[in-house]
PDB file of N, CA and C in Angstrom:
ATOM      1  N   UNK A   1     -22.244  34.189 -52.255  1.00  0.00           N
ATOM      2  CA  UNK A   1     -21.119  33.280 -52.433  1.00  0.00           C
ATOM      3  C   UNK A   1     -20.267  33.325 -51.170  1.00  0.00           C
ATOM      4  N   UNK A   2     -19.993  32.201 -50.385  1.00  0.00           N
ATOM      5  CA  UNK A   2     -19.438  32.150 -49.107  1.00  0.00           C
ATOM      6  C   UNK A   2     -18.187  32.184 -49.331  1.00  0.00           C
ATOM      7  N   UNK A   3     -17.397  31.697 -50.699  1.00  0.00           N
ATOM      8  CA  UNK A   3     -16.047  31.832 -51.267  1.00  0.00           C
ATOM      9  C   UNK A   3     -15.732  32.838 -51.078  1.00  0.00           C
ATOM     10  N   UNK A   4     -16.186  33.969 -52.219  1.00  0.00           N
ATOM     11  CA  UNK A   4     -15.914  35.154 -52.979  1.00  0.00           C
ATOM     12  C   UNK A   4     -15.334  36.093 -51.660  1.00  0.00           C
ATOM     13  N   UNK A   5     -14.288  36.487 -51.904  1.00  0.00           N
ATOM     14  CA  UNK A   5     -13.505  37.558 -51.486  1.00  0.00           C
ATOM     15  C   UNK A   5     -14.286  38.724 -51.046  1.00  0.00           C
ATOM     16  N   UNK A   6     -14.878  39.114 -52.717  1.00  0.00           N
ATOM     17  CA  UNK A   6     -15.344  40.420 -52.714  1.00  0.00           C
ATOM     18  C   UNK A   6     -16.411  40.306 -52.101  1.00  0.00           C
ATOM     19  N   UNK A   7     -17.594  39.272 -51.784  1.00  0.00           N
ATOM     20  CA  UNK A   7     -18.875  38.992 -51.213  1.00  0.00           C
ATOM     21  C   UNK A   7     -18.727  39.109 -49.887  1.00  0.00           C
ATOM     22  N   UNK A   8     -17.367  38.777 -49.001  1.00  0.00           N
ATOM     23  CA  UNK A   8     -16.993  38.663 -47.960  1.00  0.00           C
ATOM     24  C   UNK A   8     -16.746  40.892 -46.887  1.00  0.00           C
ATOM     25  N   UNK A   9     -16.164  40.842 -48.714  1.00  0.00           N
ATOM     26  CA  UNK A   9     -15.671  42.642 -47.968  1.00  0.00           C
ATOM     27  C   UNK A   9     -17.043  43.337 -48.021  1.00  0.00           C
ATOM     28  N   UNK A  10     -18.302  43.277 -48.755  1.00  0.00           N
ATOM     29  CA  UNK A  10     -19.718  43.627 -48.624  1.00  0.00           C
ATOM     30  C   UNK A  10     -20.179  42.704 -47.918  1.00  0.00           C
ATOM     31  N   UNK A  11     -19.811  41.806 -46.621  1.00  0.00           N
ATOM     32  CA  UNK A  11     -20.736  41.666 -45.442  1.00  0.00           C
ATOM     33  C   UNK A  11     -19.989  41.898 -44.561  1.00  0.00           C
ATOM     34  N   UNK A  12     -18.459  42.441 -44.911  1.00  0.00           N
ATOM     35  CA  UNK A  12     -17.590  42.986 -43.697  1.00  0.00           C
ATOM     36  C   UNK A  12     -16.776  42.249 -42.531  1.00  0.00           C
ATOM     37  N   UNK A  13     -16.722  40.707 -43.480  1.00  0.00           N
ATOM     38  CA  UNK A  13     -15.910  39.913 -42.518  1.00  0.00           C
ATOM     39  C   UNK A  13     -14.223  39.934 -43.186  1.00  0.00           C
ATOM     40  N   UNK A  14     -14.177  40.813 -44.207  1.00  0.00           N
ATOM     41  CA  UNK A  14     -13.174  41.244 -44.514  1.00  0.00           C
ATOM     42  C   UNK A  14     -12.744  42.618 -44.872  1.00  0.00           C
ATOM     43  N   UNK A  15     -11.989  43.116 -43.798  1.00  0.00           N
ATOM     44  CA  UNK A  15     -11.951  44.620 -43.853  1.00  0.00           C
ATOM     45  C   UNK A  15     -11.449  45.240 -45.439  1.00  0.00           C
ATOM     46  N   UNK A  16     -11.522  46.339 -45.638  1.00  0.00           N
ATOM     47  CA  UNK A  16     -11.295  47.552 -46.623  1.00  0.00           C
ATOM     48  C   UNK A  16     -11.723  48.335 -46.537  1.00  0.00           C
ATOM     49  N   UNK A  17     -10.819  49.379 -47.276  1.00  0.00           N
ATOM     50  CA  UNK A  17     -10.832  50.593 -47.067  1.00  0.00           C
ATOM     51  C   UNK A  17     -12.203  51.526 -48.485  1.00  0.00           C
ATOM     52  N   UNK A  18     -13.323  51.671 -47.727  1.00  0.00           N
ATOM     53  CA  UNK A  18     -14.657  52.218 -48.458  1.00  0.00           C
ATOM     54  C   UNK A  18     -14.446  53.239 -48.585  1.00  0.00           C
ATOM     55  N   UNK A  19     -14.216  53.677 -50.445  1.00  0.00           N
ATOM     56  CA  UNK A  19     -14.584  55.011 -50.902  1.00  0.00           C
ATOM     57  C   UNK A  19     -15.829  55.572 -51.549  1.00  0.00           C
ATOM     58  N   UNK A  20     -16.885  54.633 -51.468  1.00  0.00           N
ATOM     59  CA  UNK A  20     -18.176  55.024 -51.588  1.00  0.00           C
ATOM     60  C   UNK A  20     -18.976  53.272 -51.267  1.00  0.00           C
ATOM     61  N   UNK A  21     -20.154  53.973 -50.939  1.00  0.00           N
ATOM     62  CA  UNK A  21     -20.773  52.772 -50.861  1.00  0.00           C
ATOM     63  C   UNK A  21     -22.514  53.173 -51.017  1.00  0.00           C
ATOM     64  N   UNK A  22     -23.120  52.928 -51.620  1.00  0.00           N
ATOM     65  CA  UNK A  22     -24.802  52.562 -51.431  1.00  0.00           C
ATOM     66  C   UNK A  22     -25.644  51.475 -51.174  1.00  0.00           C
ATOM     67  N   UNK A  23     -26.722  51.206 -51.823  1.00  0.00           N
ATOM     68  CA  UNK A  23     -27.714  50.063 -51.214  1.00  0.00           C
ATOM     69  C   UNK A  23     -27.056  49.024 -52.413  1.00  0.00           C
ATOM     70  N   UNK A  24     -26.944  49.632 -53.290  1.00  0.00           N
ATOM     71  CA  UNK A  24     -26.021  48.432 -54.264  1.00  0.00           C
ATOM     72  C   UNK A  24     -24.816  48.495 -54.533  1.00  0.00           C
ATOM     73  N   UNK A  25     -23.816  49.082 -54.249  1.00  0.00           N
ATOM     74  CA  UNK A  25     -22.566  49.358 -55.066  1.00  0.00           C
ATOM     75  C   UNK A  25     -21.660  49.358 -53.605  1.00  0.00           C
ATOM     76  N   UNK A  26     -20.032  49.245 -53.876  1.00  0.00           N
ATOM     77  CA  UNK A  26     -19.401  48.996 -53.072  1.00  0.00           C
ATOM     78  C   UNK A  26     -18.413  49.182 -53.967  1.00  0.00           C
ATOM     79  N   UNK A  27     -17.490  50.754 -53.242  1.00  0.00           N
ATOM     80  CA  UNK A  27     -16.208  51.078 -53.945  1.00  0.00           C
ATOM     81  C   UNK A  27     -15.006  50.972 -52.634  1.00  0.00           C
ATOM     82  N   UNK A  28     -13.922  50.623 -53.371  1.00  0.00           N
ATOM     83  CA  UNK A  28     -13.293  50.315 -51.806  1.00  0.00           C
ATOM     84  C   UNK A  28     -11.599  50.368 -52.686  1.00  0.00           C
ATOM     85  N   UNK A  29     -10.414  50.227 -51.772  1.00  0.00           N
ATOM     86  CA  UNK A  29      -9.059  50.346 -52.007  1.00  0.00           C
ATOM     87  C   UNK A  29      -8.897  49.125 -52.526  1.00  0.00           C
ATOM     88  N   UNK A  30      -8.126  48.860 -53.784  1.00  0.00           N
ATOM     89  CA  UNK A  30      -7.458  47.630 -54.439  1.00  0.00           C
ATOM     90  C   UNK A  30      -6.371  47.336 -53.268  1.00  0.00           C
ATOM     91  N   UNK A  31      -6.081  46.399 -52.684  1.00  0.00           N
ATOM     92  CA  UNK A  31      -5.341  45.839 -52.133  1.00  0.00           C
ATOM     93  C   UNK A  31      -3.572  45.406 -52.527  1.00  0.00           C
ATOM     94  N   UNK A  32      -3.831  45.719 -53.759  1.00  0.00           N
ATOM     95  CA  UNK A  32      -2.360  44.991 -54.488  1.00  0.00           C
ATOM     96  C   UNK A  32      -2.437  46.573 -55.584  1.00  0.00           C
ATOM     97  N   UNK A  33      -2.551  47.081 -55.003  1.00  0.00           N
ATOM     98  CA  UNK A  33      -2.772  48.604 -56.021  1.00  0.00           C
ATOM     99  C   UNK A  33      -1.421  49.273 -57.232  1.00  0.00           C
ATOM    100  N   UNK A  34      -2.020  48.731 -58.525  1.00  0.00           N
ATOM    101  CA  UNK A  34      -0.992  48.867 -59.845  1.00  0.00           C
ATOM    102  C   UNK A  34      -0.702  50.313 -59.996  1.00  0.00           C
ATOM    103  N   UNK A  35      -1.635  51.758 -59.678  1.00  0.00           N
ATOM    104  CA  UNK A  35      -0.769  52.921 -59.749  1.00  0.00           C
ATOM    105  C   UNK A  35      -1.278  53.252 -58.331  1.00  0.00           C
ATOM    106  N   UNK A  36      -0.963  55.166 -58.202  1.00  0.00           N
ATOM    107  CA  UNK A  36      -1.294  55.274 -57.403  1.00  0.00           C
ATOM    108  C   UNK A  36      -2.845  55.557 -56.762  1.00  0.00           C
ATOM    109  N   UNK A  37      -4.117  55.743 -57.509  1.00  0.00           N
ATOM    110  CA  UNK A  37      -4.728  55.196 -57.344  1.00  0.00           C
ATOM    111  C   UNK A  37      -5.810  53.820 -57.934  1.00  0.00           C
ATOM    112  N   UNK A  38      -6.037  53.365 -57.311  1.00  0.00           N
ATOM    113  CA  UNK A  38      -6.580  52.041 -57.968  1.00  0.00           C
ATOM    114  C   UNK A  38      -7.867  51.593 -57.283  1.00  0.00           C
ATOM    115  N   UNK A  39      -8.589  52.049 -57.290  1.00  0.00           N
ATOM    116  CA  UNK A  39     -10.139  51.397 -56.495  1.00  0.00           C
ATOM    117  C   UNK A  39     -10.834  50.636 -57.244  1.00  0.00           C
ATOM    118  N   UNK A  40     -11.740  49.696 -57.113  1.00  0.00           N
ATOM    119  CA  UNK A  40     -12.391  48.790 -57.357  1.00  0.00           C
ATOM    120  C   UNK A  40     -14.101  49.089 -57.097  1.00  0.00           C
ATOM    121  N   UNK A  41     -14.739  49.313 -58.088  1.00  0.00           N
ATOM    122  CA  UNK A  41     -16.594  49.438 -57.679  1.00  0.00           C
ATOM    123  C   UNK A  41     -16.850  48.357 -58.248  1.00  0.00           C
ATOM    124  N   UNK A  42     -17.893  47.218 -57.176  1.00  0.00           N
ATOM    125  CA  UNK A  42     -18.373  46.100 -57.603  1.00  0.00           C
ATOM    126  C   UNK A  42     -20.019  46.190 -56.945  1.00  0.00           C
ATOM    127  N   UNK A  43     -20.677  45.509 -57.861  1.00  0.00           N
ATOM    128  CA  UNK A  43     -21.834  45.538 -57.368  1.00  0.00           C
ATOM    129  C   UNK A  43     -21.935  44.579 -56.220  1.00  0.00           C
ATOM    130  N   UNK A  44     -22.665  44.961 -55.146  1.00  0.00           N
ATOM    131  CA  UNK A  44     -23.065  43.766 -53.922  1.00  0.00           C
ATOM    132  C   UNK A  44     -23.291  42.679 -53.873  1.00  0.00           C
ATOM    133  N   UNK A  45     -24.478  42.603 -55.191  1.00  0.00           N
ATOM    134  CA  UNK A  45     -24.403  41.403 -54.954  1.00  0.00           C
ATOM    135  C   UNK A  45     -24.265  40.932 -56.314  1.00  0.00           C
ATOM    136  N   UNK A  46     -23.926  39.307 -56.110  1.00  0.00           N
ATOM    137  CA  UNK A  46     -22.572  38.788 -56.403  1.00  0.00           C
ATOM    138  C   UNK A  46     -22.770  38.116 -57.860  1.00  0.00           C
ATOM    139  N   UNK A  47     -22.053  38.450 -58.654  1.00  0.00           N
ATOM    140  CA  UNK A  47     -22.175  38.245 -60.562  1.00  0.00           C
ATOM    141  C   UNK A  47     -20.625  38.023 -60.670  1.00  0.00           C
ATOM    142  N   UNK A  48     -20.614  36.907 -61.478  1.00  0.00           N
ATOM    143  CA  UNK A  48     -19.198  36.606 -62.085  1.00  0.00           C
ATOM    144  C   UNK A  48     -18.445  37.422 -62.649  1.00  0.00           C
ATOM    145  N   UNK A  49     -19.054  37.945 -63.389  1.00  0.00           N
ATOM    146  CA  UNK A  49     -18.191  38.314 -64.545  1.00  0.00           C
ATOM    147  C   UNK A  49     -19.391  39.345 -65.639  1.00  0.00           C
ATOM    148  N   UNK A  50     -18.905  40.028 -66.064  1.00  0.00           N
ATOM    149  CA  UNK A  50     -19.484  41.239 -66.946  1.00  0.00           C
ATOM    150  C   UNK A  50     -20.443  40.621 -68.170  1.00  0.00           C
ATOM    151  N   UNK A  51     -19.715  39.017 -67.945  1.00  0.00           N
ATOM    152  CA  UNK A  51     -20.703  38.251 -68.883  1.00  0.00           C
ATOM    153  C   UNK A  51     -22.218  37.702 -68.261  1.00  0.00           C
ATOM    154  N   UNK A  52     -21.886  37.776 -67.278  1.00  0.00           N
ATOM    155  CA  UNK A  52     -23.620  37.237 -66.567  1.00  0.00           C
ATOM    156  C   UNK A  52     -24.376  38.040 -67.023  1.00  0.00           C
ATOM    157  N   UNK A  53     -25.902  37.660 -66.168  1.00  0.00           N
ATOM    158  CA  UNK A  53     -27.020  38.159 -66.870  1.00  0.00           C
ATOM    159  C   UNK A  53     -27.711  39.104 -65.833  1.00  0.00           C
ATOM    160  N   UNK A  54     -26.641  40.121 -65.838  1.00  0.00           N
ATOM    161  CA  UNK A  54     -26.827  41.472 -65.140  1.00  0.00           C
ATOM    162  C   UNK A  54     -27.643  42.588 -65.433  1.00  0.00           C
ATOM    163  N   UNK A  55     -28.890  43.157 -64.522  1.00  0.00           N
ATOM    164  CA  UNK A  55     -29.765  43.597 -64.477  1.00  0.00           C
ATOM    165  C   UNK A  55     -29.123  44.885 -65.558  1.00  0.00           C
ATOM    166  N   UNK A  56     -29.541  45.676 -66.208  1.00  0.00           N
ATOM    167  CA  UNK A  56     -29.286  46.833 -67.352  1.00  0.00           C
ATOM    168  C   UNK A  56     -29.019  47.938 -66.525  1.00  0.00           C
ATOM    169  N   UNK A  57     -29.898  47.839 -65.260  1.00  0.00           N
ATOM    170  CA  UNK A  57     -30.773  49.171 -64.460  1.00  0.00           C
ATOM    171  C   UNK A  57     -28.833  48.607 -63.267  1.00  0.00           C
ATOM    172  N   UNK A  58     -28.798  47.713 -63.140  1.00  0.00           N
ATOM    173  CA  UNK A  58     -27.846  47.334 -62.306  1.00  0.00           C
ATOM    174  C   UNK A  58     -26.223  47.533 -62.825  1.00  0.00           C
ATOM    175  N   UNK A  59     -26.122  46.996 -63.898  1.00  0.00           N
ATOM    176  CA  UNK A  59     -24.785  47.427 -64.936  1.00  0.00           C
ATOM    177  C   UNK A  59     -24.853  49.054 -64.667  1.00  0.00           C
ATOM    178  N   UNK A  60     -25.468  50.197 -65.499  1.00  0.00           N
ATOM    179  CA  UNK A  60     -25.703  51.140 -65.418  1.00  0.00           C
ATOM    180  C   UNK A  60     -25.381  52.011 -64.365  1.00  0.00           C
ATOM    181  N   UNK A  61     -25.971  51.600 -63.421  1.00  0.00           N
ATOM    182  CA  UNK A  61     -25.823  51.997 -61.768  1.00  0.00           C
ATOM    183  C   UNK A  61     -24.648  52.033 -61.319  1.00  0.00           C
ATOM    184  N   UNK A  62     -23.760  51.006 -61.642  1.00  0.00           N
ATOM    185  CA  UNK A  62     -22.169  50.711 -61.779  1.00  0.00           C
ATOM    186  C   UNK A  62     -21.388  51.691 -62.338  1.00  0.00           C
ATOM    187  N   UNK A  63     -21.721  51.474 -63.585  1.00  0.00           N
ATOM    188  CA  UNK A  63     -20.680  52.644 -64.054  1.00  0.00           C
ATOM    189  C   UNK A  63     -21.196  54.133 -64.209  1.00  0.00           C
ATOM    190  N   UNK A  64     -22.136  54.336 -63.525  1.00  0.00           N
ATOM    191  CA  UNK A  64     -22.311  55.725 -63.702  1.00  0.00           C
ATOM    192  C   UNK A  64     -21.608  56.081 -62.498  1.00  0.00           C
ATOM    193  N   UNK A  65     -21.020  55.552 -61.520  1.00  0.00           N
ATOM    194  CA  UNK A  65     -20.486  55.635 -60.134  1.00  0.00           C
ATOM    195  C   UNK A  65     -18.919  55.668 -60.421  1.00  0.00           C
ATOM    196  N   UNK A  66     -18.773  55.465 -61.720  1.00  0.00           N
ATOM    197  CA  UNK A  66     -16.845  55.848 -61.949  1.00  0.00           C
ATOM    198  C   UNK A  66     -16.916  57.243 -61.962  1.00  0.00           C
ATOM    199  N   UNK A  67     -17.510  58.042 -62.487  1.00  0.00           N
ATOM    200  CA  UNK A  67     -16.997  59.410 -62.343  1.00  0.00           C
ATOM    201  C   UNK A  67     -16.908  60.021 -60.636  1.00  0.00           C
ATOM    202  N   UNK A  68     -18.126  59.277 -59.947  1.00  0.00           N
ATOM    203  CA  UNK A  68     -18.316  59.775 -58.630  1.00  0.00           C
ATOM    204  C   UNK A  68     -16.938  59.426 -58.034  1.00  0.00           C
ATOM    205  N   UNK A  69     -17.009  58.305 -58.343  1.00  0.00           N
ATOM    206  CA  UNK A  69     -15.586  57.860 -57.329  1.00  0.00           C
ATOM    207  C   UNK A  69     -14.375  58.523 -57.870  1.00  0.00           C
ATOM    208  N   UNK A  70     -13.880  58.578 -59.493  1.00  0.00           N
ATOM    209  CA  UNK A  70     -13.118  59.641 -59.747  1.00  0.00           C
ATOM    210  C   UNK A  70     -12.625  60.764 -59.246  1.00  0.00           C
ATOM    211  N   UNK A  71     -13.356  61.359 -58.810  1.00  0.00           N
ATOM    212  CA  UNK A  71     -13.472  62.689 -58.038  1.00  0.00           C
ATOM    213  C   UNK A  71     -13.508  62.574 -56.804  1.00  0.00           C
ATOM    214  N   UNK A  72     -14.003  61.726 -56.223  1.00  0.00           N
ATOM    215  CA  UNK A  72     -13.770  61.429 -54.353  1.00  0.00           C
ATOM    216  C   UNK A  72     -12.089  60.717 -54.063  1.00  0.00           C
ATOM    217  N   UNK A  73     -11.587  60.489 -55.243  1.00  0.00           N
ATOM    218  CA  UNK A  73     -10.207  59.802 -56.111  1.00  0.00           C
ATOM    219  C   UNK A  73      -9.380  60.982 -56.102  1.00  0.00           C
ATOM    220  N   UNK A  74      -9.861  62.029 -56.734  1.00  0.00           N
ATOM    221  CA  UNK A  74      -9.038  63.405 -56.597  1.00  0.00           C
ATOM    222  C   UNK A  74      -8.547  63.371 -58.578  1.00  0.00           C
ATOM    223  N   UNK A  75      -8.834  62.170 -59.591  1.00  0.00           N
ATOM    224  CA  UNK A  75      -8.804  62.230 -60.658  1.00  0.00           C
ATOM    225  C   UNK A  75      -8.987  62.349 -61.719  1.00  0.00           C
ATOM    226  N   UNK A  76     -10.274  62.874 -61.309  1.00  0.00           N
ATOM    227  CA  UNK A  76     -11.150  63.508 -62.325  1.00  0.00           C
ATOM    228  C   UNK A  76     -10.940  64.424 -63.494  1.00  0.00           C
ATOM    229  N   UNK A  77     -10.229  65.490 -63.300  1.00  0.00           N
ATOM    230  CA  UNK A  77      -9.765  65.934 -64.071  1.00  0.00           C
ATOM    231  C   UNK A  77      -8.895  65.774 -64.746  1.00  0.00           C
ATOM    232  N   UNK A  78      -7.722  65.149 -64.294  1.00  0.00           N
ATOM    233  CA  UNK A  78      -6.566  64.939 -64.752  1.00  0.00           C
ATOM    234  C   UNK A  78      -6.439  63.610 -65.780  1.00  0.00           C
ATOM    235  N   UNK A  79      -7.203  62.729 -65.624  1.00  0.00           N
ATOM    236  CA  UNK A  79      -7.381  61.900 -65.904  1.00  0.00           C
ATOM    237  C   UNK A  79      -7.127  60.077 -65.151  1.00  0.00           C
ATOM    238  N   UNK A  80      -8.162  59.582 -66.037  1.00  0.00           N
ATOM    239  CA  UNK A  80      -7.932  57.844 -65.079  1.00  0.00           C
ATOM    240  C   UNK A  80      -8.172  56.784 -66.276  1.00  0.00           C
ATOM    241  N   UNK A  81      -8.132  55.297 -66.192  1.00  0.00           N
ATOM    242  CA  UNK A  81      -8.517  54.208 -67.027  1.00  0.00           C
ATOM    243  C   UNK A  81      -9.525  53.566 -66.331  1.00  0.00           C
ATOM    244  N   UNK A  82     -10.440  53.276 -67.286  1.00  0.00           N
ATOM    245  CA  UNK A  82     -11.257  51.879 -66.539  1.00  0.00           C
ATOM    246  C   UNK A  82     -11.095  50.624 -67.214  1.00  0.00           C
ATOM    247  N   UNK A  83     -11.102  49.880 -65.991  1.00  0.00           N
ATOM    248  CA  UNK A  83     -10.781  48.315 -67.246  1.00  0.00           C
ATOM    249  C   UNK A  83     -11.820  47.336 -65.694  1.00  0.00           C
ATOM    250  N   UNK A  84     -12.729  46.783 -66.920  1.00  0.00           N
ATOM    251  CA  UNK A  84     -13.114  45.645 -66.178  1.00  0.00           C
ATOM    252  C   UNK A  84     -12.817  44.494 -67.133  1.00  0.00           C
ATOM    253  N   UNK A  85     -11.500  43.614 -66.341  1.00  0.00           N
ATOM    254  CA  UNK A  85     -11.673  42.026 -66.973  1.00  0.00           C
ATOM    255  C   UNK A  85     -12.562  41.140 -66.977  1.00  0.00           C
ATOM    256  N   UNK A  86     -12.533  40.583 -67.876  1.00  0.00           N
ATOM    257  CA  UNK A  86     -13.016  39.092 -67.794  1.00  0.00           C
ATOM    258  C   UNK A  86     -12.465  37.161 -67.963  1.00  0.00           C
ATOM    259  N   UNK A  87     -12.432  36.575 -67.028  1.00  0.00           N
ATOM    260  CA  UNK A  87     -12.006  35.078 -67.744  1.00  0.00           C
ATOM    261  C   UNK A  87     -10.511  35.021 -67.219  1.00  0.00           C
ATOM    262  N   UNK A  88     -10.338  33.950 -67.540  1.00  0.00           N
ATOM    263  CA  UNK A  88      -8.629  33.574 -66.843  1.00  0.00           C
ATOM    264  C   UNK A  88      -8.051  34.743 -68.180  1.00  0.00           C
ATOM    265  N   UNK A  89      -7.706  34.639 -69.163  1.00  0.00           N
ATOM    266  CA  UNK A  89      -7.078  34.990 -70.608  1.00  0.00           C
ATOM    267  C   UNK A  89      -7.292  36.956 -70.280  1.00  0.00           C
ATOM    268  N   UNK A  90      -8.328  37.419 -69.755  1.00  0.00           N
ATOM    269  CA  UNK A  90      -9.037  38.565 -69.809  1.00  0.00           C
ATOM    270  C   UNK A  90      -7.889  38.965 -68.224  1.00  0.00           C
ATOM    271  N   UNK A  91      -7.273  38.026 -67.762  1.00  0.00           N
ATOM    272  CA  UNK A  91      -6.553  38.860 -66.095  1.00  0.00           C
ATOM    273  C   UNK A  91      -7.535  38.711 -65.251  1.00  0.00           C
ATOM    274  N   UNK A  92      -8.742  38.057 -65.247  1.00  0.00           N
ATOM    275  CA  UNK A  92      -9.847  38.737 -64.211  1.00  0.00           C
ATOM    276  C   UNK A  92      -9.370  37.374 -63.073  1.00  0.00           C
ATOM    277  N   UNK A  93      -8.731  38.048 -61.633  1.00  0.00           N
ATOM    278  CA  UNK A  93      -8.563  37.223 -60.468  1.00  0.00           C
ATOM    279  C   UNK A  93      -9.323  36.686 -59.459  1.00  0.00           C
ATOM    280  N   UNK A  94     -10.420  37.757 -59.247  1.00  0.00           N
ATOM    281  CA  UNK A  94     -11.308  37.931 -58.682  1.00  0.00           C
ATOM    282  C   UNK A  94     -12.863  37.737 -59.053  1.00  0.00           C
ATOM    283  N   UNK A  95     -13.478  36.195 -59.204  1.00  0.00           N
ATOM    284  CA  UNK A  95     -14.740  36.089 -60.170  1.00  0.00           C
ATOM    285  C   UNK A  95     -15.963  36.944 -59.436  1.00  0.00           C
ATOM    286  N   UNK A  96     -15.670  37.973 -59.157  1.00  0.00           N
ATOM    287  CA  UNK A  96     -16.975  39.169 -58.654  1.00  0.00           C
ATOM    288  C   UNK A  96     -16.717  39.922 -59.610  1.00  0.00           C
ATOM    289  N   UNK A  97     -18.019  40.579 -60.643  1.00  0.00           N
ATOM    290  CA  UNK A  97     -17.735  41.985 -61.292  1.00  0.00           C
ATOM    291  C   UNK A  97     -17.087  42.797 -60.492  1.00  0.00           C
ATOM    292  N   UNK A  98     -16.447  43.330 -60.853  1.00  0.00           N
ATOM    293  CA  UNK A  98     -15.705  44.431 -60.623  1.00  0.00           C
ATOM    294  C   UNK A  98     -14.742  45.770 -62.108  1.00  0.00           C
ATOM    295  N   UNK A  99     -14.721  46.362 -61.139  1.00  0.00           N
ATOM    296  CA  UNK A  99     -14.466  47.586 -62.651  1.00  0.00           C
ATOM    297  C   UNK A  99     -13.371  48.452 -61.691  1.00  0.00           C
ATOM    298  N   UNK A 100     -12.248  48.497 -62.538  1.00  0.00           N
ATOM    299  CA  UNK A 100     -11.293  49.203 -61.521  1.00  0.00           C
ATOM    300  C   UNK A 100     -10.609  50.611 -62.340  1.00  0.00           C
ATOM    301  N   UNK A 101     -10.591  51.743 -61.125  1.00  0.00           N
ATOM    302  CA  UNK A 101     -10.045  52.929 -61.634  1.00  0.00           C
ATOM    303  C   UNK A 101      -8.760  53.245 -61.338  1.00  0.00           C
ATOM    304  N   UNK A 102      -8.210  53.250 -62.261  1.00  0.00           N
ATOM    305  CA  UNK A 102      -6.698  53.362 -62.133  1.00  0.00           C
ATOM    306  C   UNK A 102      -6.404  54.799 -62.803  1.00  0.00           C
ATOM    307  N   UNK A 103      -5.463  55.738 -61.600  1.00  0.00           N
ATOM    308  CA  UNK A 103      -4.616  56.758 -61.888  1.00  0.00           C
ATOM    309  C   UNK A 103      -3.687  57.321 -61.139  1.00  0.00           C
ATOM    310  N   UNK A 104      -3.454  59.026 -60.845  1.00  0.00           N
ATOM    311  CA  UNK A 104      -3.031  59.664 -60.112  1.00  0.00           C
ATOM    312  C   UNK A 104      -1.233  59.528 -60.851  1.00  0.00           C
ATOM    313  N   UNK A 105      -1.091  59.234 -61.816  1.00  0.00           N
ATOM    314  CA  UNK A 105      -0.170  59.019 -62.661  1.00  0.00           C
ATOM    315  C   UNK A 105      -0.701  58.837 -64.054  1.00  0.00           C
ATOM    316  N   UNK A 106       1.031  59.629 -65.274  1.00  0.00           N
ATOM    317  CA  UNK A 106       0.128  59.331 -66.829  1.00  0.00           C
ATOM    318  C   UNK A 106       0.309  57.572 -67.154  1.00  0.00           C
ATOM    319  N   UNK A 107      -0.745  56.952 -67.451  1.00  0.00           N
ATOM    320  CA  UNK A 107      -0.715  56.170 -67.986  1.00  0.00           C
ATOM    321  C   UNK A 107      -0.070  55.465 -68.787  1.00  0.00           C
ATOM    322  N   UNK A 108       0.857  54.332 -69.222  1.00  0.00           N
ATOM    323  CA  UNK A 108       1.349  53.809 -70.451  1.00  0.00           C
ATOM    324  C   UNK A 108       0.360  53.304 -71.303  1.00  0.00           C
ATOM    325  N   UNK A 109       0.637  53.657 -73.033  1.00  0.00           N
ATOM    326  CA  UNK A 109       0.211  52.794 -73.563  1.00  0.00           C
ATOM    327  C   UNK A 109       0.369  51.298 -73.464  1.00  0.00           C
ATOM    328  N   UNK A 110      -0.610  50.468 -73.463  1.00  0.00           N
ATOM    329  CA  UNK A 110      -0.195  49.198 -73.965  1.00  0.00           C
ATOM    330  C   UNK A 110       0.174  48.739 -75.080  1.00  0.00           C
ATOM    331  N   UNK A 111       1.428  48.491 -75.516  1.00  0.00           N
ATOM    332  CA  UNK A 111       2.000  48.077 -76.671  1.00  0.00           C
ATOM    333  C   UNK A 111       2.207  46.695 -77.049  1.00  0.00           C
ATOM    334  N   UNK A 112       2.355  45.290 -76.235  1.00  0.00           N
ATOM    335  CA  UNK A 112       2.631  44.283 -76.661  1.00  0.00           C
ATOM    336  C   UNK A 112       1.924  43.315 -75.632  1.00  0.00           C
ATOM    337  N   UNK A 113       1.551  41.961 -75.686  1.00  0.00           N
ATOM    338  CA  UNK A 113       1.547  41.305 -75.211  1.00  0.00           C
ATOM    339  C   UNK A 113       2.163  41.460 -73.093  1.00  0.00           C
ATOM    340  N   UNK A 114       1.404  40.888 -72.571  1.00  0.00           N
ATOM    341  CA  UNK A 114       1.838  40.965 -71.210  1.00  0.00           C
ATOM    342  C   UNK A 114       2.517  39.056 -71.201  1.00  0.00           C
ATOM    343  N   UNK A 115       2.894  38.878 -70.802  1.00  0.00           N
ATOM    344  CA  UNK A 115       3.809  37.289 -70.352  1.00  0.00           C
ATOM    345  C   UNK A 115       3.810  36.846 -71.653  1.00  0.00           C
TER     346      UNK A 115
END
């Protein structure tokens, strides 16, 4: 996708800051970062949304890479959230899968409605 943001920072015509990377996966600094840490692992190549028709062996591969990055995060223990959106309604801004780890602070519950 010549659009996509995130397609752009995995061929490197848009810089970020890489906290892991392999032949498929690409973890890197959230840019607009909600705590203090917030990274983003998206697969390379390029799927809308958690609803496409994403390889099992490829989904998988994804999130078995939150704990790695957790810990290269420094949050592993202490604890983190994962939230991957989907859809305008779901928050998702960015139409590349993506799955983001948010911590390095305690968490709020979510209690009500956002807007």
């Amino acid at each position: 996708m010549t659009d996509c943001v995130f397609c752009k920072i995995v061929a490197r015509d848009i810089p970020a800051t890489v906290v892991y990377e392999d032949e498929d996966i690409l973890a890197f600094e959230d840019q607009n970062p909600q705590t203090p840490v917030h990274t983003l692992i998206i697969p390379k190549q390029h799927y809308s949304s958690i609803s496409d028709d994403i390889p099992p062996e490829l989904l998988g591969k994804l999130f078995s890479k939150v704990k790695e990055v957790a810990k290269i995060k420094g949050v592993e223990e202490s604890g983190y959230r994962v939230i991957v959106n989907k859809g305008k309604d779901g928050r998702q801004t960015v139409f590349h899968l993506h799955v983001h780890i948010l911590g390095g602070i305690k968490l709020p519950i979510f209690v009500g409605p956002a807007d």
